[in-house]
Protein backbone atom coordinates (compact mmCIF):
# COMPACT_ATOMS: atom_id res chain seq x y z
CA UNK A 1 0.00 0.00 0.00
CA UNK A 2 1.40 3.24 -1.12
CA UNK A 3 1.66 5.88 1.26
CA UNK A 4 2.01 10.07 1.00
CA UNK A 5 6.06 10.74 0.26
CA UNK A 6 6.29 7.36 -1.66
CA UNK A 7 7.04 5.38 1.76
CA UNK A 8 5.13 1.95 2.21
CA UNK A 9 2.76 1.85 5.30
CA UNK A 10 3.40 -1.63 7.24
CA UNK A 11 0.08 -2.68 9.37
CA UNK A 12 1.26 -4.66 12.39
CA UNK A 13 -1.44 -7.07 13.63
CA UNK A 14 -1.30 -8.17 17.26
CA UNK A 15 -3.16 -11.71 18.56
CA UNK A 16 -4.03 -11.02 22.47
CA UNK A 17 -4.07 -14.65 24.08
CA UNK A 18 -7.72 -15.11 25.79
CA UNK A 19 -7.50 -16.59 29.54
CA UNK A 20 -10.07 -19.57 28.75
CA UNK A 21 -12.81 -17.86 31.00
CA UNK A 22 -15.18 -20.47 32.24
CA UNK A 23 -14.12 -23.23 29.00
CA UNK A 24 -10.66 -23.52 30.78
CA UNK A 25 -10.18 -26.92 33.02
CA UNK A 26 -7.94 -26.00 35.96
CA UNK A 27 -11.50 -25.63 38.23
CA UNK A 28 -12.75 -28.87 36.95
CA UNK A 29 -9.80 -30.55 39.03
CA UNK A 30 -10.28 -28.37 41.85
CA UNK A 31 -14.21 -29.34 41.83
CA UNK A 32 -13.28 -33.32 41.78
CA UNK A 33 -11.27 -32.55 45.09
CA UNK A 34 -13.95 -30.68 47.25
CA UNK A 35 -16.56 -33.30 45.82
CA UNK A 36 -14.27 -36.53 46.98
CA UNK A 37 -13.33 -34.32 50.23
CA UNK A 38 -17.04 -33.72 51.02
CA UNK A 39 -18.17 -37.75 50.29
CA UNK A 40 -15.30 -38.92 52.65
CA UNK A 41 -16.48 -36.45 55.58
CA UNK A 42 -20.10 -37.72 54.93
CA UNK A 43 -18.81 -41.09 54.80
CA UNK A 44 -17.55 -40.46 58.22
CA UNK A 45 -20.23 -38.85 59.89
CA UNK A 46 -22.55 -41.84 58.50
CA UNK A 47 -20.47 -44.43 60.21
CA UNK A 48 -19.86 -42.24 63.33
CA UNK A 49 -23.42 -42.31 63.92
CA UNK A 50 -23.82 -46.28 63.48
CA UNK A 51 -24.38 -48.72 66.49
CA UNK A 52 -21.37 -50.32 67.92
CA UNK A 53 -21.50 -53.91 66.20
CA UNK A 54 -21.51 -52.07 63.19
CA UNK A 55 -18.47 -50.51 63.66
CA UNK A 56 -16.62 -53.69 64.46
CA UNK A 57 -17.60 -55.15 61.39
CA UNK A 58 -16.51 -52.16 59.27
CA UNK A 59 -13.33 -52.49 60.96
CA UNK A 60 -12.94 -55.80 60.64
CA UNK A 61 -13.28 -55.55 57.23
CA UNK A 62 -10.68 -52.77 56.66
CA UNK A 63 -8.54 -54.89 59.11
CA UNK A 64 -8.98 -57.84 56.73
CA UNK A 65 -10.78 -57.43 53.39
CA UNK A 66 -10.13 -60.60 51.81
CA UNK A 67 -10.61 -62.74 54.83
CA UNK A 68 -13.44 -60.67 55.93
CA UNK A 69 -15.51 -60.73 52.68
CA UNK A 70 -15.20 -64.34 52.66
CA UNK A 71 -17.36 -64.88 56.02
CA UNK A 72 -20.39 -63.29 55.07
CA UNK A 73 -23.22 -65.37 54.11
CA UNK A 74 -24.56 -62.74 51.66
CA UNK A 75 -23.76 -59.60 50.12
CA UNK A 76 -20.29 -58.72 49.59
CA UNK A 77 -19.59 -56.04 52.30
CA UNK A 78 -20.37 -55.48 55.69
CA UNK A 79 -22.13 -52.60 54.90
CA UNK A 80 -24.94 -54.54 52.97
CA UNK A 81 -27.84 -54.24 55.22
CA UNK A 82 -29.38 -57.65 54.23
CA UNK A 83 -26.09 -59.59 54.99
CA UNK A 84 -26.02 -61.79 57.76
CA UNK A 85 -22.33 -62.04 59.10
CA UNK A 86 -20.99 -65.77 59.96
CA UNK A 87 -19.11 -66.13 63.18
CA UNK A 88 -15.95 -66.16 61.24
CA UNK A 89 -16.06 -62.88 60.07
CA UNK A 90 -15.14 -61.82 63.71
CA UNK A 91 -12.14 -64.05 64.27
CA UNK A 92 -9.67 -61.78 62.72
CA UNK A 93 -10.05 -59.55 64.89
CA UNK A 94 -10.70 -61.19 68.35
CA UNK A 95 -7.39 -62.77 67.32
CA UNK A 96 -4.96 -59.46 67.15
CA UNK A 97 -6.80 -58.28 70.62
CA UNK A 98 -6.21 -62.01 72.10
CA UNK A 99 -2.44 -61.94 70.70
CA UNK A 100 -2.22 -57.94 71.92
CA UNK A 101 -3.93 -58.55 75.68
CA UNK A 102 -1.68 -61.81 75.89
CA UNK A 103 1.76 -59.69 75.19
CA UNK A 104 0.75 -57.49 78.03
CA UNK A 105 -0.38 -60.04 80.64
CA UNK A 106 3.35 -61.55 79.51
CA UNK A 107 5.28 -58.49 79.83
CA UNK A 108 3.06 -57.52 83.74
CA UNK A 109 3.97 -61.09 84.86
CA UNK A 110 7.38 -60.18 84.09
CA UNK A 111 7.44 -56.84 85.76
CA UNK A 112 5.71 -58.49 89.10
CA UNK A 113 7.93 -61.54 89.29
CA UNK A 114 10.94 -59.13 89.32
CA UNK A 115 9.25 -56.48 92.10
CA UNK A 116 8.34 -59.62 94.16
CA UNK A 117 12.05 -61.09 94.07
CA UNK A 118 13.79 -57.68 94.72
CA UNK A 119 11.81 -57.31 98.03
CA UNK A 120 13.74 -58.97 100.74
CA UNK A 121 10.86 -58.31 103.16
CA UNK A 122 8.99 -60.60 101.08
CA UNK A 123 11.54 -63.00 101.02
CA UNK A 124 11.86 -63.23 104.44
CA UNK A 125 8.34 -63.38 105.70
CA UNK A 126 8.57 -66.74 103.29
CA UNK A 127 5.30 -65.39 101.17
CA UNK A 128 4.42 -67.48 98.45
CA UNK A 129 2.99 -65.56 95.23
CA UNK A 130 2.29 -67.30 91.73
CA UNK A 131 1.53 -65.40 88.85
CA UNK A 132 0.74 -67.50 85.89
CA UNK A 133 -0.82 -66.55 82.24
CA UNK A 134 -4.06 -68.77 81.93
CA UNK A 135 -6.60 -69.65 79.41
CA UNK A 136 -8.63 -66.91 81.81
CA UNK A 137 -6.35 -64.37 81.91
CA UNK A 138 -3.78 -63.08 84.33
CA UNK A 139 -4.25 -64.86 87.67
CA UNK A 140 -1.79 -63.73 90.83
CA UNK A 141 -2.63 -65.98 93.78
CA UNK A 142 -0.98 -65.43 97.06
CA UNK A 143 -0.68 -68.61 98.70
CA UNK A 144 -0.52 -70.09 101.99
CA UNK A 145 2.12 -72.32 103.02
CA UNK A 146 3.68 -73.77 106.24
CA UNK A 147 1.10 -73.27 109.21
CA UNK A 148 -1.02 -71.29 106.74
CA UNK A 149 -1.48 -67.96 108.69
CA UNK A 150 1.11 -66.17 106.30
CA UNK A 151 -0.97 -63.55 105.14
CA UNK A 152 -4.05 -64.33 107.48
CA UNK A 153 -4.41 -65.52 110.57
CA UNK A 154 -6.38 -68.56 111.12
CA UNK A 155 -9.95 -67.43 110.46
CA UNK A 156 -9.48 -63.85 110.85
CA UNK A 157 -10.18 -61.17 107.96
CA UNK A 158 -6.67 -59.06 109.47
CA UNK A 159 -4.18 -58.34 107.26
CA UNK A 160 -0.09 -59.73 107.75
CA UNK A 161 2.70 -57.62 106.68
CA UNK A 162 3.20 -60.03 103.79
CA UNK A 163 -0.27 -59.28 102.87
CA UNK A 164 -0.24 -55.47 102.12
CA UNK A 165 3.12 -55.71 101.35
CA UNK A 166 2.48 -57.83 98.68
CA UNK A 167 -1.02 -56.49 97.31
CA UNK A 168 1.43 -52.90 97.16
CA UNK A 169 3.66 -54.02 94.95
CA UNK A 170 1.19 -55.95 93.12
CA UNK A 171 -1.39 -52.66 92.83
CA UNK A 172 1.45 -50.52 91.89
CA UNK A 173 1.69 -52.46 89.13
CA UNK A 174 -1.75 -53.00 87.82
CA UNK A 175 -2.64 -49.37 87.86
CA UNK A 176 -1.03 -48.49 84.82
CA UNK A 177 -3.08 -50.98 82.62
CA UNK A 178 -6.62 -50.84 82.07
CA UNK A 179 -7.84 -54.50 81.97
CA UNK A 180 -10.84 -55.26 84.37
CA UNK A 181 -9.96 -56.86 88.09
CA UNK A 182 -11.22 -59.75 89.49
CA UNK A 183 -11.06 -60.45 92.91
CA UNK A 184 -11.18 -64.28 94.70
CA UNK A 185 -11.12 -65.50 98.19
CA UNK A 186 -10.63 -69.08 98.92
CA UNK A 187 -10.19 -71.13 102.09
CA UNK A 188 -9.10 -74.95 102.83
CA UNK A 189 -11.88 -77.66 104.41
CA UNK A 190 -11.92 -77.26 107.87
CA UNK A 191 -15.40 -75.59 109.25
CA UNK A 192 -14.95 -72.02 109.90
CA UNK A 193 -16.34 -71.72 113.44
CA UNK A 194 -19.75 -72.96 115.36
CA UNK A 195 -21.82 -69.95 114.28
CA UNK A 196 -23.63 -70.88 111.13
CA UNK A 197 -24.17 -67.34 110.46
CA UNK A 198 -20.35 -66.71 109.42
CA UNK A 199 -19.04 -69.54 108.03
CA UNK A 200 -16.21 -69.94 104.71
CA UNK A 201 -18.31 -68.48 102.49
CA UNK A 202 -18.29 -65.32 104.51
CA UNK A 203 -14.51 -65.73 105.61
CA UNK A 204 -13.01 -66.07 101.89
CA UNK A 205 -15.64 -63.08 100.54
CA UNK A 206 -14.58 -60.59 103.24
CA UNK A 207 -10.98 -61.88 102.43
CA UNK A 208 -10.81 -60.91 99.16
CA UNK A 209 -12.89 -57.73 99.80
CA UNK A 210 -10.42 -56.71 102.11
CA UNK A 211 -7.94 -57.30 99.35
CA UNK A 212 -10.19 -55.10 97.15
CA UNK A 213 -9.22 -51.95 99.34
CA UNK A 214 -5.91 -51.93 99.45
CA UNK A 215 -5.52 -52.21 95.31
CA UNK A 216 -7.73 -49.28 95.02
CA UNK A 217 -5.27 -47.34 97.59
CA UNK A 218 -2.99 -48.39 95.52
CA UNK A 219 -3.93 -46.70 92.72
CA UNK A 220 -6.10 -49.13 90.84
CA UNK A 221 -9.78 -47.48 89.93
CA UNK A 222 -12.68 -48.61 91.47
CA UNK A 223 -14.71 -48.45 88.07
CA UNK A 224 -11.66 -51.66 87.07
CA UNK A 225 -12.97 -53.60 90.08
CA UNK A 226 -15.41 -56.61 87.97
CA UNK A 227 -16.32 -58.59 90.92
CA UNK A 228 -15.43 -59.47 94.53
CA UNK A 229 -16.05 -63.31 94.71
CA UNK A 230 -15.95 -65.89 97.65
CA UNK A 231 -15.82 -69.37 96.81
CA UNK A 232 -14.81 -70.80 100.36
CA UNK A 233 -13.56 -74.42 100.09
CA UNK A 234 -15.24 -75.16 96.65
CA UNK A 235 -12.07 -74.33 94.39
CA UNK A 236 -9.31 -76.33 96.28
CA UNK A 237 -5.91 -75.56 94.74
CA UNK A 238 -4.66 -79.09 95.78
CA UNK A 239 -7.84 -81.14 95.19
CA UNK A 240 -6.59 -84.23 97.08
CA UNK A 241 -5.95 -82.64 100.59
CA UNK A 242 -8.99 -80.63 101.28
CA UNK A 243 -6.77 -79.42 104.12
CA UNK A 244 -3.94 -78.47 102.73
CA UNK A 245 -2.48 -74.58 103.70
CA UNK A 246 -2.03 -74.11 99.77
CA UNK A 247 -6.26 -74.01 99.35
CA UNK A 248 -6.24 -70.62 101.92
CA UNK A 249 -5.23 -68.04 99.08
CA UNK A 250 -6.49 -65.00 97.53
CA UNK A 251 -6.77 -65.00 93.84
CA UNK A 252 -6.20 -61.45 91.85
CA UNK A 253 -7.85 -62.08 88.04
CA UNK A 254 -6.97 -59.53 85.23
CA UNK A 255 -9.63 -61.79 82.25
CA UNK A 256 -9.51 -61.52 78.55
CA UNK A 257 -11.86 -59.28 76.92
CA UNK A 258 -12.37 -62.66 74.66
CA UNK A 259 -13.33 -65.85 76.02
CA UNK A 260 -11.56 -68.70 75.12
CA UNK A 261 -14.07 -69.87 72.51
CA UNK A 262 -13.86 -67.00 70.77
CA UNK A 263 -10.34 -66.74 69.86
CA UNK A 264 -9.52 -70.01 68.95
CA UNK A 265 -6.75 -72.19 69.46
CA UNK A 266 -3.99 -73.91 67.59
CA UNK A 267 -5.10 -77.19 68.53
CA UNK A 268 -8.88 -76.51 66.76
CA UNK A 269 -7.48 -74.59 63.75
CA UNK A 270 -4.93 -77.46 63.13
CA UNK A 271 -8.18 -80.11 63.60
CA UNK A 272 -10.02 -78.07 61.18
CA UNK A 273 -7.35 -78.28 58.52
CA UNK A 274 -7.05 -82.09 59.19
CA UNK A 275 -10.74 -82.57 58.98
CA UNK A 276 -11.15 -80.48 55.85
CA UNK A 277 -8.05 -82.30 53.98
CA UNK A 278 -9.78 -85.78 55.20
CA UNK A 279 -12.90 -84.80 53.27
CA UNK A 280 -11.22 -83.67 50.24
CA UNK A 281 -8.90 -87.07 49.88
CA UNK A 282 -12.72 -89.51 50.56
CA UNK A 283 -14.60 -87.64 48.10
CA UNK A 284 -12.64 -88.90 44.95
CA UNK A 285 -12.23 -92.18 46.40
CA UNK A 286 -16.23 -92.28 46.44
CA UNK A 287 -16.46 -91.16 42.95
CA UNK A 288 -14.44 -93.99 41.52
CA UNK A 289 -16.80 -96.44 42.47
């Protein structure tokens, strides 16, 4: 294009760049987060307001999908509302709490045997304490020996030195745990008295209650105290001599959450296995003729 003066006018054309407006797709990424953000915190608030069992089973499952799925009769989650759960579907996890309980009853026998045998008093008022790990739980008996007035006197509810000395170090102990306490009073054959009105039953309850006291000074909580039980001669720790000073004892009980039943065994798993390989190896044979 010619121009006045013979000079050549040059017409510059500039592209501006538009910003996308609402077509671009940076908010669409941003939208996907709030929306999964928002369905997890509903997600929570729905199971937060479920009933107890069903929060077991939702953690059992996340616990143990594959093993968990596989117990249900129906449906393929525990969050199917017409699934009816099999018993196995709890195992997993009444196993890791039986396993987890049984490491702590194991490392509190530990600690107790070794606060027991560093206490000369105790050795020298000849006091006789067993703590053993049982199919029940944590049991911690202290036992009678020799005449049998060790920590009681014949037939009296008073206290020895090897008594609160013993239930001190013992309590010390058990307050830092949580587990429920169980407390037992037990007392040989021989008749307690002439008065029918106090007899063993009375002697080996107010024996163990007695006991019951001086944990909770100790620092164990009252709310952990399950039961105070008297079971006079009817749990004899030597069954053959009725009479024998070992039968006078107080039992302290720490229980598994779990029964027995309920987490079970290797002795039942290993019968299950055996049982199960039986019937596959007789079916074939049965086929053949």
């Amino acid at each position: 294009m010619a121009a006045r003066g013979g000079k050549k006018i040059v017409i510059v054309k500039k592209k501006v760049a538009g910003g996308g407006g609402h077509h671009g797709g940076s908010w669409k990424v941003a939208y996907a987060d709030f929306v999964t953000a928002m369905m997890a915190f509903f997600m929570v608030m729905w199971i937060l307001g479920m009933d107890d069992k069903t929060k077991q089973a939702i953690e059992g499952y996340f616990a143990n999908p594959v093993g968990y799925k596989k117990g249900f009769g129906a449906g393929s989650s525990p969050l199917s509302t017409g699934s009816a759960p099999n018993p196995i579907q709890k195992t997993p996890m009444r196993m890791i709490v039986r396993s987890t309980e049984q490491r702590t009853f194991e490392n509190l026998r530990k600690n107790i045997l070794e606060k027991l045998a560093a206490s000369d008093s105790l050795q020298q008022l000849n006091a006789v304490v067993d703590v053993q790990v049982t199919r029940e739980g944590l049991r911690i008996e202290l036992v009678e020996s020799g005449r049998g007035d060790v920590y009681f006197p014949l037939g009296s509810t008073r206290m020895n030195a090897a008594t609160m000395l013993t239930l001190q170090l013992v309590g010390a102990e058990l307050a830092g745990i949580q587990q429920q306490v169980v407390l037992e009073g037990h007392t040989d054959g021989a008749k307690f008295g002439s008065d029918a009105a106090y007899t063993n039953w009375e002697l080996s309850t107010d024996r163990a209650n007695a006991a019951r006291r001086v944990l909770q000074s100790t620092g164990v909580a009252p709310e952990r105290i399950a039961e105070v039980r008297g079971y006079a001669d009817t749990h004899p720790r030597v069954p053959d001599d009725p009479m024998a000073a070992a039968n006078r004892r107080i039992s302290i009980l720490l229980p598994f959450s779990e029964t027995p039943e309920a987490a079970p065994n290797a002795e039942a798993l290993a019968a299950s296995k055996r049982d199960s390989l039986v019937n596959d190896l007789a079916t074939p044979l049965k086929k053949s003729y």
